[in-house]
PDB file of N, CA and C in Angstrom:
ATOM      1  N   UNK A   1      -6.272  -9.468  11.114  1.00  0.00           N
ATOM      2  CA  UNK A   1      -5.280 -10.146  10.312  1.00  0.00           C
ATOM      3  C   UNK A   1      -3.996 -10.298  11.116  1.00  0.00           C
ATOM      4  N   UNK A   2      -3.109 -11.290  11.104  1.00  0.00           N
ATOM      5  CA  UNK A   2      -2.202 -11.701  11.629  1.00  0.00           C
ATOM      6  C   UNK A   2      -0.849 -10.596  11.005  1.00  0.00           C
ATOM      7  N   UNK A   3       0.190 -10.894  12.034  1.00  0.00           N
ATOM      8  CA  UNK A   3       1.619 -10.098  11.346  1.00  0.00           C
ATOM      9  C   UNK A   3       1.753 -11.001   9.417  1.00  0.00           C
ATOM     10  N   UNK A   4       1.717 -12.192   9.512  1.00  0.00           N
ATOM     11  CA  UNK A   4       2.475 -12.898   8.128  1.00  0.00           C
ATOM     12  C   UNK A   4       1.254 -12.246   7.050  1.00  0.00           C
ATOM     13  N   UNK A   5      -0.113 -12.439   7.184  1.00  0.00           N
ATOM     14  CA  UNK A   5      -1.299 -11.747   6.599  1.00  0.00           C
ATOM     15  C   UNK A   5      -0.592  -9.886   6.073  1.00  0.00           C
ATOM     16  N   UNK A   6      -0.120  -9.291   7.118  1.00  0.00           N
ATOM     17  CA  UNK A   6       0.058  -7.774   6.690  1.00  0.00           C
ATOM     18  C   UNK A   6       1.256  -7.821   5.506  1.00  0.00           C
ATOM     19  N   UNK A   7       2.185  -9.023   5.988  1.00  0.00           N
ATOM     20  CA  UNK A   7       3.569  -8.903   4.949  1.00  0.00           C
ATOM     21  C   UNK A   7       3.089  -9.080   3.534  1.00  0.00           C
ATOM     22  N   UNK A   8       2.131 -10.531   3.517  1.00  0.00           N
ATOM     23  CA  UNK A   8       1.871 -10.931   2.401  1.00  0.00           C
ATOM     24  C   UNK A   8       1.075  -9.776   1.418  1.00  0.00           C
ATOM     25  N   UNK A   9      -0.142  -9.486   2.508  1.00  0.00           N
ATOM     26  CA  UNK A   9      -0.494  -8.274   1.781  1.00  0.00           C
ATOM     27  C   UNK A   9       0.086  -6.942   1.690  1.00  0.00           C
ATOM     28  N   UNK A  10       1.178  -6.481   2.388  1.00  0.00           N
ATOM     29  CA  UNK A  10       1.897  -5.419   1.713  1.00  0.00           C
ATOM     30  C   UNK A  10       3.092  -6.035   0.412  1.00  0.00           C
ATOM     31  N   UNK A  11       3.385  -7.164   0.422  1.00  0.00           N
ATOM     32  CA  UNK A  11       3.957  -7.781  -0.960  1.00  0.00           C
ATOM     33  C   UNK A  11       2.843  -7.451  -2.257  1.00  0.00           C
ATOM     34  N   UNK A  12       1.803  -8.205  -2.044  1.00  0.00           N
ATOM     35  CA  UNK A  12       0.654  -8.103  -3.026  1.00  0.00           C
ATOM     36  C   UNK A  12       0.542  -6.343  -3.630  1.00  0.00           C
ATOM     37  N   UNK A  13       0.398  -5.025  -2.350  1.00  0.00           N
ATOM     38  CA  UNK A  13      -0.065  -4.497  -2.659  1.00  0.00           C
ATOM     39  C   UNK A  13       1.259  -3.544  -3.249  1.00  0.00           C
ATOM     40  N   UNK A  14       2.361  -3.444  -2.321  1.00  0.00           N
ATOM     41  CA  UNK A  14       3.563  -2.910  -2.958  1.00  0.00           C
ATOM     42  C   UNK A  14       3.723  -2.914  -4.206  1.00  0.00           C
ATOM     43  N   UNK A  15       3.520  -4.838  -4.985  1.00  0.00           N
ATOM     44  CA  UNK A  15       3.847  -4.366  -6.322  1.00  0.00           C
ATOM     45  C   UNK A  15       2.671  -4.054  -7.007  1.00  0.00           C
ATOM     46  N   UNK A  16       1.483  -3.972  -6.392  1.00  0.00           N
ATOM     47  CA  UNK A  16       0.083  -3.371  -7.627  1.00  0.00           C
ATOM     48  C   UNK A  16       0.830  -1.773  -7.746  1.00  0.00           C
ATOM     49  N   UNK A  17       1.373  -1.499  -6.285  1.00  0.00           N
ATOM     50  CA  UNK A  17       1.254   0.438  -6.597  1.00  0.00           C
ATOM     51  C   UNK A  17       2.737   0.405  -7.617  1.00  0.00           C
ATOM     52  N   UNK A  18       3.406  -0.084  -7.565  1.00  0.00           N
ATOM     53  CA  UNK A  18       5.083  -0.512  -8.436  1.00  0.00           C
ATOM     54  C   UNK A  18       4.528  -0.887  -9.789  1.00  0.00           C
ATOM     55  N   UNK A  19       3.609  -1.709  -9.968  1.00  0.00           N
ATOM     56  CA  UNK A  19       3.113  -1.728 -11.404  1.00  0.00           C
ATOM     57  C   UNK A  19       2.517  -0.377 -12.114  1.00  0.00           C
ATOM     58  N   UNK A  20       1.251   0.260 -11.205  1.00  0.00           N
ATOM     59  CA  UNK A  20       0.516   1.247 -11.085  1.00  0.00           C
ATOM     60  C   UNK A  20       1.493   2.460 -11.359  1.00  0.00           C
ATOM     61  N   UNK A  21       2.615   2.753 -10.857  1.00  0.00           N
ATOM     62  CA  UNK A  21       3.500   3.751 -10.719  1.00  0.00           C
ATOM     63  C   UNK A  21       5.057   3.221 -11.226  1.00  0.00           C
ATOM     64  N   UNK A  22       5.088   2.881 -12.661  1.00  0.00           N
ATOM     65  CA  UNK A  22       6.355   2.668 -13.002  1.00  0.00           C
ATOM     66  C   UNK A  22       7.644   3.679 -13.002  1.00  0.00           C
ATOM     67  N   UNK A  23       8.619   2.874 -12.651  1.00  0.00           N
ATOM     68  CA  UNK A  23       9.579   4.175 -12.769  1.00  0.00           C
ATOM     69  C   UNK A  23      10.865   3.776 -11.602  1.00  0.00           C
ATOM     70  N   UNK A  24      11.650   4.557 -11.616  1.00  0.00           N
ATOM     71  CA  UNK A  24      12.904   4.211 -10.846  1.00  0.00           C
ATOM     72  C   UNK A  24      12.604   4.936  -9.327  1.00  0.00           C
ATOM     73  N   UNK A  25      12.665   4.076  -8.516  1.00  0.00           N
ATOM     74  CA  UNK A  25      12.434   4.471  -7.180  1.00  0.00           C
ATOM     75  C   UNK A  25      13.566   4.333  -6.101  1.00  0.00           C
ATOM     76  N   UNK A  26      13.879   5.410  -4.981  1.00  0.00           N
ATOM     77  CA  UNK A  26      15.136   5.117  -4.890  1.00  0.00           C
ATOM     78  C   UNK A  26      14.710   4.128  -3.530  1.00  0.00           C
ATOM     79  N   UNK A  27      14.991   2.656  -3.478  1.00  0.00           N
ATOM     80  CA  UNK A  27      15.013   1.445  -2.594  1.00  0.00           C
ATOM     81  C   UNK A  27      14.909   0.615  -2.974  1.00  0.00           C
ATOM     82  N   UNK A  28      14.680  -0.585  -2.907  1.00  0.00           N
ATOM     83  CA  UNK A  28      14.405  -2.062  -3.614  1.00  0.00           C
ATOM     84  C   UNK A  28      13.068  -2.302  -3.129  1.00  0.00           C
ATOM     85  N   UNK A  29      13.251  -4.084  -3.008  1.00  0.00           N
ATOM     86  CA  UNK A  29      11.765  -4.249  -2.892  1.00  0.00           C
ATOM     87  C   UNK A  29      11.187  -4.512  -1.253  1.00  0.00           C
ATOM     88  N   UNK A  30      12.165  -4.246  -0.765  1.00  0.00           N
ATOM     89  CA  UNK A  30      11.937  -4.162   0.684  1.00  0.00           C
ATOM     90  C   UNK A  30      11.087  -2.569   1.020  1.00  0.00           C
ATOM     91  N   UNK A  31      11.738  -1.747   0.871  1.00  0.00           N
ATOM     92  CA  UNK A  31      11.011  -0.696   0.570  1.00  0.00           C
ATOM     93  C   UNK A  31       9.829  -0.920  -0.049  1.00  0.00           C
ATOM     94  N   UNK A  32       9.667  -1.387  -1.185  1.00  0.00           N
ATOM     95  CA  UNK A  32       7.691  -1.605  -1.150  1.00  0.00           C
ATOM     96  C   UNK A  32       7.214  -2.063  -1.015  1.00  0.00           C
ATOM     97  N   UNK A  33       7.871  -3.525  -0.318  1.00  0.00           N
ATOM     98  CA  UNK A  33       6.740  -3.696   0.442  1.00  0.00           C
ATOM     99  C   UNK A  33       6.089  -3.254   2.044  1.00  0.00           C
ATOM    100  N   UNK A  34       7.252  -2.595   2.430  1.00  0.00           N
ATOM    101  CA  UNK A  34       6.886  -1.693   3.364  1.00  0.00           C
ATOM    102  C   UNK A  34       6.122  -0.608   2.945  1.00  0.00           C
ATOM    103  N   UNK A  35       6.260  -0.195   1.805  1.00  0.00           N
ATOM    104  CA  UNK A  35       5.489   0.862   1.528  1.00  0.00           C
ATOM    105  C   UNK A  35       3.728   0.416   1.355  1.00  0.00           C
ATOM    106  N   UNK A  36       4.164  -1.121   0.962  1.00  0.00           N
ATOM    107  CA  UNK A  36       2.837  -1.650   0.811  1.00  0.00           C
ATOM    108  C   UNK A  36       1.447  -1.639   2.227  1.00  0.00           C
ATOM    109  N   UNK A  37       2.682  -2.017   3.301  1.00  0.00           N
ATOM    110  CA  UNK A  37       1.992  -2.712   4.255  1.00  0.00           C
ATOM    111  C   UNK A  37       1.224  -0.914   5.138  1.00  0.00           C
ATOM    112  N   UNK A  38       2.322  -0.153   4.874  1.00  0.00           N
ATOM    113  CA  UNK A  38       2.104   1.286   5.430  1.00  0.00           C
ATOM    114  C   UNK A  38       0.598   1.959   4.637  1.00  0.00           C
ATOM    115  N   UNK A  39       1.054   1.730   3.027  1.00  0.00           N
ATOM    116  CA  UNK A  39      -0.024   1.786   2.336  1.00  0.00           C
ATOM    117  C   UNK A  39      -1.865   0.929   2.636  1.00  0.00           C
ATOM    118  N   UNK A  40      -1.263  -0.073   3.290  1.00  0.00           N
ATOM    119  CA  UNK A  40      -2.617  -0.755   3.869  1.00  0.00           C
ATOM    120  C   UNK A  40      -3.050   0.175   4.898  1.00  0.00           C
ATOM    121  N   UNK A  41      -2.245   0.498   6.057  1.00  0.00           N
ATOM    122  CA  UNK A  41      -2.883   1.284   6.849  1.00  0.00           C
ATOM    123  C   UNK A  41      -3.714   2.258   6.588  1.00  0.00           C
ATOM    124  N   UNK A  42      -2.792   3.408   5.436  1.00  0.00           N
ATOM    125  CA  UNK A  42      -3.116   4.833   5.348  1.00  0.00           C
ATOM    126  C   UNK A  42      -4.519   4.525   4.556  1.00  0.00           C
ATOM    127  N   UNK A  43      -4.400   3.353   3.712  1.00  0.00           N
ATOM    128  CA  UNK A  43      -5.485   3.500   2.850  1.00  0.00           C
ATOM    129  C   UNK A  43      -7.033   2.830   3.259  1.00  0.00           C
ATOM    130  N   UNK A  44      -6.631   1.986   4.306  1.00  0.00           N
ATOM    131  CA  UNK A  44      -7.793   1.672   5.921  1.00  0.00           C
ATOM    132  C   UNK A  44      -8.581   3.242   6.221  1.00  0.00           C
ATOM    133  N   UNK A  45      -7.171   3.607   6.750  1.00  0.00           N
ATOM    134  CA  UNK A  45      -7.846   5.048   7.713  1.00  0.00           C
ATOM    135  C   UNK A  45      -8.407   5.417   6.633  1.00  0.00           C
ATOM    136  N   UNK A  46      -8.112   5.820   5.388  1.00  0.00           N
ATOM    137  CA  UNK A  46      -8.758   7.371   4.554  1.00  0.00           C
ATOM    138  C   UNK A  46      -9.927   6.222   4.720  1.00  0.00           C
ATOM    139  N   UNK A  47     -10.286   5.311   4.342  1.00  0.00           N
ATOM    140  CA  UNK A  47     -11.405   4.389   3.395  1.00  0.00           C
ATOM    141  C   UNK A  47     -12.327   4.450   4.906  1.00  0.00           C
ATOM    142  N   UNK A  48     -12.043   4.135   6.084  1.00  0.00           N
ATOM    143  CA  UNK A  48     -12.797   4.743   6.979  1.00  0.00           C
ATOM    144  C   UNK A  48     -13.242   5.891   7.508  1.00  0.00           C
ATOM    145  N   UNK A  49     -12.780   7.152   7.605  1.00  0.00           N
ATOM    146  CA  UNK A  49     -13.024   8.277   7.629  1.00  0.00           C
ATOM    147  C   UNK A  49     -13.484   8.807   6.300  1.00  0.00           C
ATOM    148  N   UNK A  50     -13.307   8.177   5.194  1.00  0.00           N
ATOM    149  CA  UNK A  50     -14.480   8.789   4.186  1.00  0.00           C
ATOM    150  C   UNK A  50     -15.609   7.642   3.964  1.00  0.00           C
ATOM    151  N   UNK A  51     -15.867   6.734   5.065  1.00  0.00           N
ATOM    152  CA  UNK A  51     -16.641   5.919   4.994  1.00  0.00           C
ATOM    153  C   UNK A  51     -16.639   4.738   4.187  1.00  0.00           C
ATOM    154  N   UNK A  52     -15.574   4.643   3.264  1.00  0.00           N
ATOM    155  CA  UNK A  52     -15.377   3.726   2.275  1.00  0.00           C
ATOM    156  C   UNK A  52     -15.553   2.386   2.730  1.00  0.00           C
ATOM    157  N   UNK A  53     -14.789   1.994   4.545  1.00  0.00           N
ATOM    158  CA  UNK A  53     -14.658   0.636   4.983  1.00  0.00           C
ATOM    159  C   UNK A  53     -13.767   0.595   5.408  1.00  0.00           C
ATOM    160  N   UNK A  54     -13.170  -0.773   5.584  1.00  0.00           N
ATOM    161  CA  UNK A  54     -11.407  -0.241   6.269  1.00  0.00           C
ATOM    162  C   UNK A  54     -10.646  -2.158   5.296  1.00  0.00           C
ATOM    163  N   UNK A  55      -9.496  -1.718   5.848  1.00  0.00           N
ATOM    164  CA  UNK A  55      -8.908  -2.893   5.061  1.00  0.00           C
ATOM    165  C   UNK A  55      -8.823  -4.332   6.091  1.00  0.00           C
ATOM    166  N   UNK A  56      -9.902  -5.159   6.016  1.00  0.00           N
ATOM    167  CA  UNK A  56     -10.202  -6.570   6.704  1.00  0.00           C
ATOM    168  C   UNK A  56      -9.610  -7.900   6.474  1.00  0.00           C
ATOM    169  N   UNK A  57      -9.027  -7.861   5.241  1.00  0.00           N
ATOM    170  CA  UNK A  57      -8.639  -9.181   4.756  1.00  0.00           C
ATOM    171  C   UNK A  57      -8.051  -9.278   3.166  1.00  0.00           C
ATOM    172  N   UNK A  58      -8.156 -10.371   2.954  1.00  0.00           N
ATOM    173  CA  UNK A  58      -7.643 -10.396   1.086  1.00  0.00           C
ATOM    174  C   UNK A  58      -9.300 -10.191   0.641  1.00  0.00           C
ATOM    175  N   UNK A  59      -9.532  -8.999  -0.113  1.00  0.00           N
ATOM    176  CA  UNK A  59     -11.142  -9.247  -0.325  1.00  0.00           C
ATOM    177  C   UNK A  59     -10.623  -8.003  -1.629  1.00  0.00           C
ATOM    178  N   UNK A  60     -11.465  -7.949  -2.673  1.00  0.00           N
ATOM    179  CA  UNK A  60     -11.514  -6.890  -3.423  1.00  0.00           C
ATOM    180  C   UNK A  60     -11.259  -5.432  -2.658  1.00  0.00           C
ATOM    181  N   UNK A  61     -12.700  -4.986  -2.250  1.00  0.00           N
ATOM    182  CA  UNK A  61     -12.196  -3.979  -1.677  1.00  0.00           C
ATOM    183  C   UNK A  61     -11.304  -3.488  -0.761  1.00  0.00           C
ATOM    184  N   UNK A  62     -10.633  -4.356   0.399  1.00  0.00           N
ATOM    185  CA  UNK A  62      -9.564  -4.286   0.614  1.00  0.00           C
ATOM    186  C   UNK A  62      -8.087  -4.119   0.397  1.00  0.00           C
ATOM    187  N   UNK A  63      -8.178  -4.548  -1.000  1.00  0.00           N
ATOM    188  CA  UNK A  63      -7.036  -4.726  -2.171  1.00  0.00           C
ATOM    189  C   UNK A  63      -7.114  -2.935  -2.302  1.00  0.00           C
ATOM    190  N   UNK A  64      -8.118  -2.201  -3.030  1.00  0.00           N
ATOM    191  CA  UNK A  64      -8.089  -1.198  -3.759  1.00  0.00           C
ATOM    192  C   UNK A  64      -7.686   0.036  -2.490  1.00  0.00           C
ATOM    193  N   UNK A  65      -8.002  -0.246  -1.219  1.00  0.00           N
ATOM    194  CA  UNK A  65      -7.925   0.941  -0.200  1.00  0.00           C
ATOM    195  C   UNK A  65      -6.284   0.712  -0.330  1.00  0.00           C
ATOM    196  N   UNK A  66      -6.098  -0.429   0.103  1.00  0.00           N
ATOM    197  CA  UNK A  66      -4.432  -0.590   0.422  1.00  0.00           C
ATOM    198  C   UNK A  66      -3.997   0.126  -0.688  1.00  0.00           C
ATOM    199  N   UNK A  67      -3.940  -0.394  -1.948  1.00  0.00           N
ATOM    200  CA  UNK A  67      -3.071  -0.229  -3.211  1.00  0.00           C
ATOM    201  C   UNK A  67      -3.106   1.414  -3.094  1.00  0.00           C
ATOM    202  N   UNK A  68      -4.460   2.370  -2.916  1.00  0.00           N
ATOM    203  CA  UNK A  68      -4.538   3.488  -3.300  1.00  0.00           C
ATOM    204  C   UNK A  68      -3.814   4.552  -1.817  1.00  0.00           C
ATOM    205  N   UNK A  69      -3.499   3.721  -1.186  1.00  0.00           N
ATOM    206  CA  UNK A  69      -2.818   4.243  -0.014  1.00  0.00           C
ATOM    207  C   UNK A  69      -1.583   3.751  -0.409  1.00  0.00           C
ATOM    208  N   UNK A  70      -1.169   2.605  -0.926  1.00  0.00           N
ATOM    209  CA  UNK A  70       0.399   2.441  -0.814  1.00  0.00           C
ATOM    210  C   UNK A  70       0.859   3.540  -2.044  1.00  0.00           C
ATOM    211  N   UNK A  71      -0.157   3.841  -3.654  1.00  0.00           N
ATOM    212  CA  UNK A  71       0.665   4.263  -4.561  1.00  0.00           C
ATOM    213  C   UNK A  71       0.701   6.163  -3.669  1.00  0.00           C
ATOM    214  N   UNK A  72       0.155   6.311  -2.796  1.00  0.00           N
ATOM    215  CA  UNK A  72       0.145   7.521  -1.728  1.00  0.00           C
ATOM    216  C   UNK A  72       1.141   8.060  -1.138  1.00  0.00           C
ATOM    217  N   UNK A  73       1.689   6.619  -0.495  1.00  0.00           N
ATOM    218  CA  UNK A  73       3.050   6.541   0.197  1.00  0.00           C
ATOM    219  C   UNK A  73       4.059   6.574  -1.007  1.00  0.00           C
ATOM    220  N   UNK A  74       3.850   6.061  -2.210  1.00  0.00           N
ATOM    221  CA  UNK A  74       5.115   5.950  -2.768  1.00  0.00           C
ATOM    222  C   UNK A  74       5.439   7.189  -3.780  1.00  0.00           C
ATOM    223  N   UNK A  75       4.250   7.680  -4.095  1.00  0.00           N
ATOM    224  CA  UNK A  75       4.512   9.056  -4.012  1.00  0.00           C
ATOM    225  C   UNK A  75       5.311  10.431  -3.845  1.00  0.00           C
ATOM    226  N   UNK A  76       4.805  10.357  -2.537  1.00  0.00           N
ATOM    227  CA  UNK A  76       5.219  10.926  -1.130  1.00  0.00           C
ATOM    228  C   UNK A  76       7.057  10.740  -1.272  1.00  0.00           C
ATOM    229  N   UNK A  77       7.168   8.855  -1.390  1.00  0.00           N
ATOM    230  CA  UNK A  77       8.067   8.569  -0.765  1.00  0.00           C
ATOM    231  C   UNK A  77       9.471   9.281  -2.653  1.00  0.00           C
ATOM    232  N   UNK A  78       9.037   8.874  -3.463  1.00  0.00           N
ATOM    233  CA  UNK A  78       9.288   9.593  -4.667  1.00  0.00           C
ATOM    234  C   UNK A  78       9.917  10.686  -4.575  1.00  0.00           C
ATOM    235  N   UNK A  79       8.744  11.652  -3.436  1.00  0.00           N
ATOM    236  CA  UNK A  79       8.866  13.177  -3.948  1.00  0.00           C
ATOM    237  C   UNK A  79      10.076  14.009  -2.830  1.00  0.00           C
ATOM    238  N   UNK A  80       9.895  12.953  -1.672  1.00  0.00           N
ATOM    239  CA  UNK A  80      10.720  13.242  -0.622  1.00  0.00           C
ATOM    240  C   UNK A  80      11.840  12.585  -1.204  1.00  0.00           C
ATOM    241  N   UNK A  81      12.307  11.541  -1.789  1.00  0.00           N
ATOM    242  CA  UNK A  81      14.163  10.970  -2.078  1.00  0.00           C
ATOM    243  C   UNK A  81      14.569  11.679  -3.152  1.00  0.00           C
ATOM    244  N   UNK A  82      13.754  11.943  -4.059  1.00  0.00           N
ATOM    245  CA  UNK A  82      13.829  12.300  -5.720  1.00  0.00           C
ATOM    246  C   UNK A  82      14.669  13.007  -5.770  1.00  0.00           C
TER     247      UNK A  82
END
């Protein structure tokens, strides 16, 4: 996937985990969608090392690794500003 491909899909997936995880977060939406695009990664690696697959494109399962890695990061990112 190209750099504009990772933005779009950390936009997409930022706000599934922002829907997924309502609530006051301390950054805007720049922050998730970085959290999104970070969330694509982390949620690649786990989905490959537990064999799941890795994140290839706009495809269903690609959607769900990212999202479950970005609401990971935002979490994280929650528990560390909070």
């Amino acid at each position: 996937m190209g750099l504009l491909s990772w933005i779009v899909l950390g936009l997409v997936v930022g706000a599934l985990a922002k829907w997924l995880m309502p609530g006051p977060d301390p950054g805007g939406w720049i922050i998730t969608i970085l959290l999104g695009i970070g969330g694509a990664f982390v949620g690649g690696w786990i989905g490959s090392f537990l064999g799941f697959g890795t994140v290839t494109g706009f495809n269903l399962g690609s959607l769900v690794l990212a999202t479950g890695g970005a609401v990971l990061l935002l979490a994280a990112h929650r528990k560390i500003k909070g």
